[in-house]
N, C-alpha and C. Protein backbone atom coordinates (compact mmCIF):
# COMPACT_ATOMS: atom_id res chain seq x y z
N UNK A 1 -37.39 120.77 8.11
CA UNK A 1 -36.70 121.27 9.28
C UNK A 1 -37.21 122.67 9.59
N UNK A 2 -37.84 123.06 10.50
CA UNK A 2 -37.77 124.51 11.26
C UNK A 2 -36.60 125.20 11.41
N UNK A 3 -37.45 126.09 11.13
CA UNK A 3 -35.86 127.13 11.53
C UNK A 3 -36.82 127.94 12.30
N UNK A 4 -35.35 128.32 13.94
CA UNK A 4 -35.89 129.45 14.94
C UNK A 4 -35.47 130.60 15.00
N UNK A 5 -36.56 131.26 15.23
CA UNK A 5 -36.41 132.82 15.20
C UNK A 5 -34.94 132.99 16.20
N UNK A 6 -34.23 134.42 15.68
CA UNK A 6 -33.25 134.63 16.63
C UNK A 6 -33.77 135.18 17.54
N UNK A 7 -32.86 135.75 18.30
CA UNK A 7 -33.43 136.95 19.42
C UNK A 7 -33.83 138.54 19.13
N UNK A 8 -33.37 138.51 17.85
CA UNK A 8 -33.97 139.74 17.54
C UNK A 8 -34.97 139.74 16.73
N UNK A 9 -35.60 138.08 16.49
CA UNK A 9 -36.86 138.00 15.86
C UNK A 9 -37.08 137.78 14.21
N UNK A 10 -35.68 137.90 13.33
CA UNK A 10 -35.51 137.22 12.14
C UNK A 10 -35.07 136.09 11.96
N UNK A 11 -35.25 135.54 10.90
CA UNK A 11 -35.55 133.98 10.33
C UNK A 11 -33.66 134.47 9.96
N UNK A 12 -32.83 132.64 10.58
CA UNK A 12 -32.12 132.60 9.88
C UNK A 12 -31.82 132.62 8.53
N UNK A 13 -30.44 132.40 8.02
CA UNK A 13 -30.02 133.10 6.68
C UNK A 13 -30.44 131.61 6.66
N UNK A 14 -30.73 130.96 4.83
CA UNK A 14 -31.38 129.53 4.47
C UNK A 14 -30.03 129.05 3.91
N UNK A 15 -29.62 127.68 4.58
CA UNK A 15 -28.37 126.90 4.55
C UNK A 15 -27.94 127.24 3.32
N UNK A 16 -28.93 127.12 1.79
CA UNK A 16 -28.34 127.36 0.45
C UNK A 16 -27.93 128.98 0.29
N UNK A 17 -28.30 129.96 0.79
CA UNK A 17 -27.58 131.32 1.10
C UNK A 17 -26.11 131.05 1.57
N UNK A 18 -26.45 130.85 2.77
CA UNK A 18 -25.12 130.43 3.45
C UNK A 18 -24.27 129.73 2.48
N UNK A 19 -24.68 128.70 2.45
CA UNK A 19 -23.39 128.17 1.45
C UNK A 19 -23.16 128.86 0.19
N UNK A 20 -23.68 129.57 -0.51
CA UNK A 20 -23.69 130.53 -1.41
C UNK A 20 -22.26 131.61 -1.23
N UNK A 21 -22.95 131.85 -0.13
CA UNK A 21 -22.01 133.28 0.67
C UNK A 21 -20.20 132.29 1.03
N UNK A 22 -20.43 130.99 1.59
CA UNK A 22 -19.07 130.49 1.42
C UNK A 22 -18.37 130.74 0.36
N UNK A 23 -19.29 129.97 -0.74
CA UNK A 23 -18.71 129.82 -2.29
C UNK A 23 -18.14 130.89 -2.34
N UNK A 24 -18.60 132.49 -2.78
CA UNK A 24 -18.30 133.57 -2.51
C UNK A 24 -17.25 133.90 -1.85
N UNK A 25 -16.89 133.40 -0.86
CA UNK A 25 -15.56 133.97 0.31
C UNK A 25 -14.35 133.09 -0.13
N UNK A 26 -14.76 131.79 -0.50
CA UNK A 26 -13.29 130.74 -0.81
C UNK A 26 -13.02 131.94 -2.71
N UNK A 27 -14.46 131.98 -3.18
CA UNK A 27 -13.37 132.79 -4.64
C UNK A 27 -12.98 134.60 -4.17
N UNK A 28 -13.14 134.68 -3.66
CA UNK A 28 -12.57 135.81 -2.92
C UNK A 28 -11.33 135.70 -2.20
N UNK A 29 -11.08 134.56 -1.61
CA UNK A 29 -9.70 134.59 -1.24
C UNK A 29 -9.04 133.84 -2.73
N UNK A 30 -9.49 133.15 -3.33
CA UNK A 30 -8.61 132.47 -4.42
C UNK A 30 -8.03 134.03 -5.22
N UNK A 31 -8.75 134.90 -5.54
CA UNK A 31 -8.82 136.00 -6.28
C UNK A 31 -7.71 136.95 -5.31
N UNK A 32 -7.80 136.80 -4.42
CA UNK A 32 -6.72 137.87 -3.45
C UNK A 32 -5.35 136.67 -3.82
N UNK A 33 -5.19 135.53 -3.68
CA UNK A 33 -4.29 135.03 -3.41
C UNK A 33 -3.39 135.10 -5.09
N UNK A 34 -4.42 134.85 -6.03
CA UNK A 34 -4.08 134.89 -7.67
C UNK A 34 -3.64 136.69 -7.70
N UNK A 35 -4.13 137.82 -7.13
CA UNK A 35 -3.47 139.21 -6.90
C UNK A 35 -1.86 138.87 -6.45
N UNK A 36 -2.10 138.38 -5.53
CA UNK A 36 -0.46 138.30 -4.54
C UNK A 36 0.55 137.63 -5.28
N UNK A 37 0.03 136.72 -6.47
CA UNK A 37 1.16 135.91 -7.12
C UNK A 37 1.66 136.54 -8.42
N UNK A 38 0.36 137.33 -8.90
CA UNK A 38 0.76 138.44 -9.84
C UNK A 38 1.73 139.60 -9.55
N UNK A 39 1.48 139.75 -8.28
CA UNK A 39 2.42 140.97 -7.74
C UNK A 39 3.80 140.52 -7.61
N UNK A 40 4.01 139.00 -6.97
CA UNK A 40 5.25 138.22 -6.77
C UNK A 40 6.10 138.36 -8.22
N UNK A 41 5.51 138.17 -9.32
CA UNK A 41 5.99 137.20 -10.58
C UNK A 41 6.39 138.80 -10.78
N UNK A 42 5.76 140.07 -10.96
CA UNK A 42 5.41 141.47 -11.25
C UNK A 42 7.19 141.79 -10.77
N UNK A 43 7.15 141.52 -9.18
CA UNK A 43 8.17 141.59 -8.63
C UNK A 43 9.80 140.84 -9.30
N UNK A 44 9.37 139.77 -9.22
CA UNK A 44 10.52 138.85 -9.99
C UNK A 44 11.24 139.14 -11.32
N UNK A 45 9.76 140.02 -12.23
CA UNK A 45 10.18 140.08 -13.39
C UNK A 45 10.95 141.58 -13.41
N UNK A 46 10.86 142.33 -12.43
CA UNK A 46 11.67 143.63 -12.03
C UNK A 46 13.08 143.39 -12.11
N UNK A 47 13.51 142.07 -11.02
CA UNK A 47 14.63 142.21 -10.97
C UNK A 47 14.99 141.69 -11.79
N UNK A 48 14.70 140.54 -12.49
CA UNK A 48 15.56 139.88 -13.83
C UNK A 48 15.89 141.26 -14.87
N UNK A 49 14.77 141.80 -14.94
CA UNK A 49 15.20 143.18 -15.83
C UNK A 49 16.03 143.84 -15.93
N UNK A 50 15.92 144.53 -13.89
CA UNK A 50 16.58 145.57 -13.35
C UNK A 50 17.93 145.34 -13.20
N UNK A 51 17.77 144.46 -11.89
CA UNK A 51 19.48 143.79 -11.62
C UNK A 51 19.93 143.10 -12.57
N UNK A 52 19.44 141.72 -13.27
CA UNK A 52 20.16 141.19 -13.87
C UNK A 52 20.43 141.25 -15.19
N UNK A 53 19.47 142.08 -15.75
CA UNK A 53 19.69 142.76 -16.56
C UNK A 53 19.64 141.82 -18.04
N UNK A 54 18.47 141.07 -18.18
CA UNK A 54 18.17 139.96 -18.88
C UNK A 54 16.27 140.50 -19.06
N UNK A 55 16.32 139.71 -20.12
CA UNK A 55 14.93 139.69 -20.48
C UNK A 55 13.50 138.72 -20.08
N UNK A 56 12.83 139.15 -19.77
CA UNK A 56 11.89 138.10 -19.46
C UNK A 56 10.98 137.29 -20.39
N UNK A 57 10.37 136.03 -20.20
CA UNK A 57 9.93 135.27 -21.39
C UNK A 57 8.52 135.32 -20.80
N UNK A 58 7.65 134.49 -19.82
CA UNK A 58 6.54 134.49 -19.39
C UNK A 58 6.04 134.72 -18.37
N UNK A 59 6.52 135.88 -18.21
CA UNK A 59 6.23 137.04 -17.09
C UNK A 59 5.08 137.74 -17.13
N UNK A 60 5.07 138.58 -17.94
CA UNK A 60 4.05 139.77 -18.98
C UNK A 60 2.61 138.58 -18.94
N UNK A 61 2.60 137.41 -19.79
CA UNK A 61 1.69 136.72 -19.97
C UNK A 61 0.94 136.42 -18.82
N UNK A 62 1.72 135.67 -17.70
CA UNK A 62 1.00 135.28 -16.30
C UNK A 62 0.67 136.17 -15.71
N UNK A 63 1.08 137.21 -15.63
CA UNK A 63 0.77 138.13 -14.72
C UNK A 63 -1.05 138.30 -15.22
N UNK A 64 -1.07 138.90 -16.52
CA UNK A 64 -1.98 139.19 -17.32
C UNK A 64 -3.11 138.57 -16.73
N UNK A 65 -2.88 136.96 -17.70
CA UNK A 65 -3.58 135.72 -17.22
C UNK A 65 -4.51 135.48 -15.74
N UNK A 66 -3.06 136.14 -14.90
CA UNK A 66 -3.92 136.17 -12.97
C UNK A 66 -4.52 136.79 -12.85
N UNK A 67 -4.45 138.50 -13.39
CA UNK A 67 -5.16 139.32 -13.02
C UNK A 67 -6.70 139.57 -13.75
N UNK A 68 -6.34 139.25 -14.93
CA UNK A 68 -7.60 138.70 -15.24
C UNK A 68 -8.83 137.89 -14.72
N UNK A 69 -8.11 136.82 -14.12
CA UNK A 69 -8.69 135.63 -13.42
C UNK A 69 -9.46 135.80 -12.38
N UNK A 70 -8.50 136.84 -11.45
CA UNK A 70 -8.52 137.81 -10.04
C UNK A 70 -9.41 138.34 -10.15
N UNK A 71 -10.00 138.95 -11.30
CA UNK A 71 -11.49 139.89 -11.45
C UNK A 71 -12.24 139.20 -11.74
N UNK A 72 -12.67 138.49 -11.98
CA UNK A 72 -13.84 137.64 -12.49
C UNK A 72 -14.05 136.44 -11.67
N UNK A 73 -13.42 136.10 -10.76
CA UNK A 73 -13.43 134.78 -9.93
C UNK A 73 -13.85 135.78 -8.75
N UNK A 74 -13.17 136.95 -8.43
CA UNK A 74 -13.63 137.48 -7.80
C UNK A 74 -14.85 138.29 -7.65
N UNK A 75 -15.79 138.15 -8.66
CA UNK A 75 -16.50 138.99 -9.01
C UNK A 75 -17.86 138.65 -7.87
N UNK A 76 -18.25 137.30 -7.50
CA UNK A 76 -19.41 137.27 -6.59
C UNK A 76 -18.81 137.62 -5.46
N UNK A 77 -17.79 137.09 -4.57
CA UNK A 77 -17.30 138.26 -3.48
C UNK A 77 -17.37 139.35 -3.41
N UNK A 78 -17.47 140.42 -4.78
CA UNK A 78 -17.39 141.88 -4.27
C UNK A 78 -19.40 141.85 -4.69
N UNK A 79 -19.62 140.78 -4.90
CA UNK A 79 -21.37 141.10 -5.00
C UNK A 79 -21.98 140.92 -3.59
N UNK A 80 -20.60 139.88 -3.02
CA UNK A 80 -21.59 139.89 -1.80
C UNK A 80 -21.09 140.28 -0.52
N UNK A 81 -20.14 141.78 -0.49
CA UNK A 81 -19.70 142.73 0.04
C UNK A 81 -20.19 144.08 -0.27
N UNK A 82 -21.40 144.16 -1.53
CA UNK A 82 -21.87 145.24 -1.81
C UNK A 82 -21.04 145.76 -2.08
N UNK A 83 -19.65 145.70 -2.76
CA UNK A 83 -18.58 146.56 -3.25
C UNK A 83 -18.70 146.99 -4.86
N UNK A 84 -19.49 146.42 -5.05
CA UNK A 84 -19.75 147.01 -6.84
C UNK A 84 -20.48 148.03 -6.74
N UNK A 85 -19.71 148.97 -7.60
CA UNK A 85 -20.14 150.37 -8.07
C UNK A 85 -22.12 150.56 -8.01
N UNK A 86 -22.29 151.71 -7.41
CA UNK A 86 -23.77 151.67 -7.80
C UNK A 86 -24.40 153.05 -7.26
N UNK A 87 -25.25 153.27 -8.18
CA UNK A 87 -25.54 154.83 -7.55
C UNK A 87 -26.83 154.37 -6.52
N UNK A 88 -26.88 155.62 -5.38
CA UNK A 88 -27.81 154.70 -4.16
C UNK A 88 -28.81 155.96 -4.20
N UNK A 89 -28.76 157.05 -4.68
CA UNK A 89 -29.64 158.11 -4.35
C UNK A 89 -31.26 157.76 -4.33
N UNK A 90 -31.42 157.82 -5.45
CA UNK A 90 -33.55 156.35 -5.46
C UNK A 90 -33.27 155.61 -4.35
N UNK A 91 -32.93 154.41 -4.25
CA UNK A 91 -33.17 153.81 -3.12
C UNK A 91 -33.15 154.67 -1.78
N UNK A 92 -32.34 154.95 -1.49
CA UNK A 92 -32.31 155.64 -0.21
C UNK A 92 -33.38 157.15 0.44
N UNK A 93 -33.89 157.25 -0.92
CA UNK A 93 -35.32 158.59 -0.92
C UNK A 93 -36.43 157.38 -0.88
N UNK A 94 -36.19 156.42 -1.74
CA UNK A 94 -37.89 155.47 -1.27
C UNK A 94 -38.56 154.73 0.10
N UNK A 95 -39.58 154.60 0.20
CA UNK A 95 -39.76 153.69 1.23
C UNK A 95 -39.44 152.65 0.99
N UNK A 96 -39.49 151.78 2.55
CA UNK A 96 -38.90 150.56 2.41
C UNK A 96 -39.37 149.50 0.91
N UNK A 97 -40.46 149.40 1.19
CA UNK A 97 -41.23 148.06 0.04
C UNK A 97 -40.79 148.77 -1.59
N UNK A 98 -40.50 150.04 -1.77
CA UNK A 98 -40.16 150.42 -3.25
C UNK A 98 -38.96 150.12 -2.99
N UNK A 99 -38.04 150.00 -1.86
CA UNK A 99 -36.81 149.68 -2.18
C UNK A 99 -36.90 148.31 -2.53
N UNK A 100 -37.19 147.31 -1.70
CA UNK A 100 -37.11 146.07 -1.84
C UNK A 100 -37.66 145.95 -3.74
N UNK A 101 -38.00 146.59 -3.98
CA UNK A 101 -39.35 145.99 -5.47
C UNK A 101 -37.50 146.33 -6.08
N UNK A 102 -37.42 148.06 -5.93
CA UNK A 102 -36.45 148.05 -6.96
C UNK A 102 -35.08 147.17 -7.08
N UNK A 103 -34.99 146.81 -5.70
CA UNK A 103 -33.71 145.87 -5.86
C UNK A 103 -33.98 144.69 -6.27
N UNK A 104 -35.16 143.97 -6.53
CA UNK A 104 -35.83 142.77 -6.88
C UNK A 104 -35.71 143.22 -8.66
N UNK A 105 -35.93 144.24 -8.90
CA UNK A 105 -35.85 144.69 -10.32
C UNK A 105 -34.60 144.83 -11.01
N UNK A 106 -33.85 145.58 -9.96
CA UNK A 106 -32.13 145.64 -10.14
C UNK A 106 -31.40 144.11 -10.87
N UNK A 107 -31.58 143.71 -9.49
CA UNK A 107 -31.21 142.04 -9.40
C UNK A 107 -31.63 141.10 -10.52
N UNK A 108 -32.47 141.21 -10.92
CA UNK A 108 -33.17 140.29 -11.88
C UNK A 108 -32.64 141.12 -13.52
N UNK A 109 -32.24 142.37 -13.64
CA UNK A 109 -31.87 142.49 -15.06
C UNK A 109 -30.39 142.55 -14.99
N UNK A 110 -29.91 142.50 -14.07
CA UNK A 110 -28.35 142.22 -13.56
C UNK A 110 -28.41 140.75 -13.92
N UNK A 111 -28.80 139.71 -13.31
CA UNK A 111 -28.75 138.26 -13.43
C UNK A 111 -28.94 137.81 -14.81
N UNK A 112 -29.98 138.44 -15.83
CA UNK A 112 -30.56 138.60 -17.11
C UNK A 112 -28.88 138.93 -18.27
N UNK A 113 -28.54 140.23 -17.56
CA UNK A 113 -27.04 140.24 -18.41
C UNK A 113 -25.69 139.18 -18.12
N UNK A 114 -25.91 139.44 -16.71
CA UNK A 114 -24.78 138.16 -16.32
C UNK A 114 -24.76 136.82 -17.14
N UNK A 115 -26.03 136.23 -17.25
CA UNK A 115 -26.31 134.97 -18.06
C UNK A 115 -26.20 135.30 -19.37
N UNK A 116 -26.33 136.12 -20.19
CA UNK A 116 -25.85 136.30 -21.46
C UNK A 116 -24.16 136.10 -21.41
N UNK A 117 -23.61 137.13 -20.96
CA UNK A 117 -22.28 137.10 -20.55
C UNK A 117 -21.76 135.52 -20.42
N UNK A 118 -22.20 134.95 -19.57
CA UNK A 118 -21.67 133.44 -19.21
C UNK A 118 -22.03 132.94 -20.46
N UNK A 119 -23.35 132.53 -21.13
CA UNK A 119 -23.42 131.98 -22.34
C UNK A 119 -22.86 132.40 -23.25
N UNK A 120 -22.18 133.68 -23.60
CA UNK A 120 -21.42 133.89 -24.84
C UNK A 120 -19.58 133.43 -24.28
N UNK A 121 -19.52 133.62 -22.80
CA UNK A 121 -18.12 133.32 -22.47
C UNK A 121 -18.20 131.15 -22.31
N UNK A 122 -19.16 130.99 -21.92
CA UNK A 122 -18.78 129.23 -22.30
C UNK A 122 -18.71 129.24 -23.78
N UNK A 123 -19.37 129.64 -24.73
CA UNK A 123 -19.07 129.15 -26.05
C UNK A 123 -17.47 129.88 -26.71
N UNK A 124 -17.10 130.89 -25.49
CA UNK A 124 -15.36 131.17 -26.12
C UNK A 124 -14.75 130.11 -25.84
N UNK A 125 -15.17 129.99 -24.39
CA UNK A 125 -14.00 128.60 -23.99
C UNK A 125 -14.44 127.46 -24.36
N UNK A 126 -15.39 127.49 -24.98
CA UNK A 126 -15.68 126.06 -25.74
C UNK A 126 -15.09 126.08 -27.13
N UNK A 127 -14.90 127.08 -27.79
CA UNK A 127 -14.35 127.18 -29.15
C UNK A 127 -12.71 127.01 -28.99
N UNK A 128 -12.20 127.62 -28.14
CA UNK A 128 -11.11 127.58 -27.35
C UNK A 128 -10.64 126.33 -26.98
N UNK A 129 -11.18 125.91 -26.46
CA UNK A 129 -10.68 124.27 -26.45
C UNK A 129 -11.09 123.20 -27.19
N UNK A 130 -12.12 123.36 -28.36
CA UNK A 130 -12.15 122.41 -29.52
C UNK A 130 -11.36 122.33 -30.55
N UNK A 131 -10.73 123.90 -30.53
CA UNK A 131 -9.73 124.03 -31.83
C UNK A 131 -8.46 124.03 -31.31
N UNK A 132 -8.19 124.02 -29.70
CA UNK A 132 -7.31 123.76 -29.23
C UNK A 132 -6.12 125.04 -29.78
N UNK A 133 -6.75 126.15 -29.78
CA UNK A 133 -5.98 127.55 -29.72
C UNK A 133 -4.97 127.98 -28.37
N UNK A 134 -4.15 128.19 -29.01
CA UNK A 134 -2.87 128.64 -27.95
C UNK A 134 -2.47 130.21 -28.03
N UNK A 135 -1.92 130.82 -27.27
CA UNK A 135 -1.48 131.49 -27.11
C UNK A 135 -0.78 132.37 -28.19
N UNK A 136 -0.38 133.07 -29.12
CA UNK A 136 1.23 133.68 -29.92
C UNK A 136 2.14 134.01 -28.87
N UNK A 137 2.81 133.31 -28.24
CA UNK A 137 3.53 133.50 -27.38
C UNK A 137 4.69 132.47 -26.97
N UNK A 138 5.83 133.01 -26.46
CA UNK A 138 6.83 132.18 -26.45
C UNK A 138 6.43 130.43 -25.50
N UNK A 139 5.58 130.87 -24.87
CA UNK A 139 4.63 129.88 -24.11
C UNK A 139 3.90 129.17 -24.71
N UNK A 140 3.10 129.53 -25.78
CA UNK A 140 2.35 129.12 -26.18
C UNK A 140 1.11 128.34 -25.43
N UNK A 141 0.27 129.08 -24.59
CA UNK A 141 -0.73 128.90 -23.49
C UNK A 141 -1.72 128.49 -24.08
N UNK A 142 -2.70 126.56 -23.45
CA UNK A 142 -3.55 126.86 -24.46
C UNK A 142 -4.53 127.96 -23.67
N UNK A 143 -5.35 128.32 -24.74
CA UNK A 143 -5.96 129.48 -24.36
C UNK A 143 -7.64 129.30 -23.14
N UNK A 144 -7.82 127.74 -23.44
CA UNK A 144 -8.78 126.92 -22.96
C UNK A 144 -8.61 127.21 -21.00
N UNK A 145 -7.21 127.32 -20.72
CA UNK A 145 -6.84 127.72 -19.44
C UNK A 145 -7.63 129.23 -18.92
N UNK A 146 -6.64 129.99 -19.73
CA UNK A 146 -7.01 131.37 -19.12
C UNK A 146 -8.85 131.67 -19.32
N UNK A 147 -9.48 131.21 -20.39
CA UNK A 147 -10.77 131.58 -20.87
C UNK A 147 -11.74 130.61 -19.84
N UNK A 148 -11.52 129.91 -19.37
CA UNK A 148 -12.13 128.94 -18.04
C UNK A 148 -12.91 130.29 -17.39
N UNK A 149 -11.83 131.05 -16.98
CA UNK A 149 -11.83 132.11 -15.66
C UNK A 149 -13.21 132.78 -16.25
N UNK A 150 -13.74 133.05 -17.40
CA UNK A 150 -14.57 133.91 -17.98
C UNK A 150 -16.42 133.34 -17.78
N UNK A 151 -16.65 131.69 -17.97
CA UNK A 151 -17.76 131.32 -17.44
C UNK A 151 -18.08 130.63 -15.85
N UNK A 152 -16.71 130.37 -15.59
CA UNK A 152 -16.40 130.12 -14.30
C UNK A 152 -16.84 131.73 -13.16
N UNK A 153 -16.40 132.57 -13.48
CA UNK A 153 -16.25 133.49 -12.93
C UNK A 153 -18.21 134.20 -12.64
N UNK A 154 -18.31 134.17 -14.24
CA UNK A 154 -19.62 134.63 -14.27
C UNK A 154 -20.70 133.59 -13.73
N UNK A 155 -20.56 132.39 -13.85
CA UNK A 155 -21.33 131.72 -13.31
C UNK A 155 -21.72 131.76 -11.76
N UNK A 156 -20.43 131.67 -11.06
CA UNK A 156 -20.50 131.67 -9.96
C UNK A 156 -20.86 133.54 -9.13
N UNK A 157 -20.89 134.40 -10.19
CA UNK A 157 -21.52 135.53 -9.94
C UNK A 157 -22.93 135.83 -9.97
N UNK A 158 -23.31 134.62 -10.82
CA UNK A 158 -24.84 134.98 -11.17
C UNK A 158 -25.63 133.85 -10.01
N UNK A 159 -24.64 133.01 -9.21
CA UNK A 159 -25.17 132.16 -8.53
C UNK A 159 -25.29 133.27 -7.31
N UNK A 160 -24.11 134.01 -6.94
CA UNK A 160 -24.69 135.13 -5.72
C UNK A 160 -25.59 135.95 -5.88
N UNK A 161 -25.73 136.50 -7.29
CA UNK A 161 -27.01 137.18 -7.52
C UNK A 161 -28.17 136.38 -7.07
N UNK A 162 -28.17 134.95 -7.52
CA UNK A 162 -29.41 134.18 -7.07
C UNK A 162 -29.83 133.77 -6.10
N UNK A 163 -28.84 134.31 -5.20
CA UNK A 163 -28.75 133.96 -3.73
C UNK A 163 -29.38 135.39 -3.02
N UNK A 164 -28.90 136.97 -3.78
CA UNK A 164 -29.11 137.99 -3.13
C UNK A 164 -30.78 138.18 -3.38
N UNK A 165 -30.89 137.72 -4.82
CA UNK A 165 -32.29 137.85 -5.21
C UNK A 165 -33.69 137.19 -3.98
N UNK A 166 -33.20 135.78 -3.60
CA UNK A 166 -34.06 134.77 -2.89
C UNK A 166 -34.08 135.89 -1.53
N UNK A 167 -33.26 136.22 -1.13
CA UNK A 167 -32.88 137.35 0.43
C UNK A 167 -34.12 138.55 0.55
N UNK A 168 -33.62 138.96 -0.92
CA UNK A 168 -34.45 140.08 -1.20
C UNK A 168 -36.22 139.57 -0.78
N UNK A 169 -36.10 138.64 -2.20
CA UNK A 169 -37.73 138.53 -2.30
C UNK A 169 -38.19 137.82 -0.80
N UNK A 170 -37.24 136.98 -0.15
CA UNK A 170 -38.15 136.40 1.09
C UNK A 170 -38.12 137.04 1.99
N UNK A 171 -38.16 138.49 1.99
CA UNK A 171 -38.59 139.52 3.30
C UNK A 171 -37.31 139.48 4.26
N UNK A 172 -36.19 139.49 3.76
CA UNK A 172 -35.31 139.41 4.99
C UNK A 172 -34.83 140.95 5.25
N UNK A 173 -34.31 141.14 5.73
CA UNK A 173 -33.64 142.39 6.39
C UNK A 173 -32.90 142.99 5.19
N UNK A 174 -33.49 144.55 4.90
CA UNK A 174 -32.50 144.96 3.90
C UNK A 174 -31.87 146.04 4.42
N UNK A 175 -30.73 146.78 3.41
CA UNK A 175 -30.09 148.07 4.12
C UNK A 175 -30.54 149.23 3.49
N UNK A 176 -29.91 150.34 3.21
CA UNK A 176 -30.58 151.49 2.98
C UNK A 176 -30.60 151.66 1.55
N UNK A 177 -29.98 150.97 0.31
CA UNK A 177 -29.83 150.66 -0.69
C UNK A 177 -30.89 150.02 -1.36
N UNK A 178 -31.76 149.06 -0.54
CA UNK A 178 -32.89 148.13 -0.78
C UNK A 178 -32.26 146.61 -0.80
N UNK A 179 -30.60 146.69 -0.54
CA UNK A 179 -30.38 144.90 -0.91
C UNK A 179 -30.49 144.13 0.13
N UNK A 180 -30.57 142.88 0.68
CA UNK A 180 -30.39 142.21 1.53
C UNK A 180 -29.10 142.32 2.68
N UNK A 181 -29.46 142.58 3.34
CA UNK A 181 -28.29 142.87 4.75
C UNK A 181 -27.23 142.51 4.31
N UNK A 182 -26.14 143.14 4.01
CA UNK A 182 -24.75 141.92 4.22
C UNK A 182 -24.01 141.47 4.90
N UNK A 183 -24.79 141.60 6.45
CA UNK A 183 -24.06 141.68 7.55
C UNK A 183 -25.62 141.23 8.22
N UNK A 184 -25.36 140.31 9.57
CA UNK A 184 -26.41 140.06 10.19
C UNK A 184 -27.42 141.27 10.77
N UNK A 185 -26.83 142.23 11.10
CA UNK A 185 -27.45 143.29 11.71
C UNK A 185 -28.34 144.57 10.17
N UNK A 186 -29.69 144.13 10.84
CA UNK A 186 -30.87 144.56 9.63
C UNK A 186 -30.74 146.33 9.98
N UNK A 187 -31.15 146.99 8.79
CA UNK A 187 -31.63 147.90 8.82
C UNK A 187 -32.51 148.70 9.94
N UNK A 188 -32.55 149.81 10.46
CA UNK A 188 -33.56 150.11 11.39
C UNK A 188 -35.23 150.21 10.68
N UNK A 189 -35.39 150.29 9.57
CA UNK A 189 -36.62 150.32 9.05
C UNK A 189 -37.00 148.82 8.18
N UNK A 190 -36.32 148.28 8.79
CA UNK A 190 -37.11 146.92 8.46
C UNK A 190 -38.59 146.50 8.62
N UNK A 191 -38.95 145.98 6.96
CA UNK A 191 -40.52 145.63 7.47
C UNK A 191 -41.10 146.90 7.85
């Protein structure tokens, strides 16, 4: 299939980007929505405290559990909002093509740790659910639940990396940082 130039003369984004960047936005809202229920339960467990003046049983735990979840599910959304921490001073003194190299360099020992990360977090939640470990808790959670969030999370982070990486290296429009546009509108020193 061809793909046509726009009107301002760049190659659309490539369907597997795009859908990349979906993946990305549905765990970005899952991750806002797992925030809002933590805050709810956060809330709930106030008043049983406050007003009613009773103790709570698995409050403390879920909350935990979400917010945990919330960061790491969320983690390729804020990769592909450029919201992760990063110092920009080098990039933004280099020319364009040293930017692009260094973010091609960035990207690739970022993706390098991420995949360690995921391979040591599937073999938690794989140990986790062979021995069928639970929680110490009045709940007793198996633990196979909450530890999901840990290769799940990273996986699907290292899949936006692999998505920002392909952007990078196929000449598309970057910003002043050296990464791939995150927004349709390119850099003025593009190319």
């Amino acid at each position: 299939m061809t793909q046509f130039a726009r009107p301002d003369g760049h190659k659309p984004m490539p369907a597997a980007v795009r859908l990349i960047g979906l993946i990305s936005t549905v765990c970005g809202v899952l991750a806002s929505f797992m925030i809002l229920a933590a805050v709810l339960i956060t809330c709930q467990m106030i008043f049983v405290r406050a007003v009613l003046n009773q103790s709570t049983v698995w409050q403390t735990e879920v909350v935990i559990y979400l917010m945990i979840g919330a960061t790491l599910i969320g983690l390729p959304y804020v990769q592909k909002l450029r919201g992760h921490v990063g110092v920009d001073l080098l990039p933004t003194l280099l020319p364009i093509r040293m930017r692009r190299g260094l973010s091609a360099i960035t990207l690739a020992i970022t993706a390098g740790m991420i995949a360690i990360m995921l391979f040591y977090g599937w073999e938690m939640w794989h140990l986790a659910w062979a021995r069928g470990w639970k929680s110490e808790t009045v709940m007793a959670i198996p633990l196979a639940i909450p530890y999901l969030a840990i290769p799940v999370g990273f996986a699907l982070f290292l899949l936006q990396l692999a998505g920002d990486f392909w952007m990078v290296m196929s000449g598309a429009p970057i910003d002043d940082k050296g990464m791939a546009a995150a927004s349709p509108t390119p850099s003025h020193e593009d190319y």
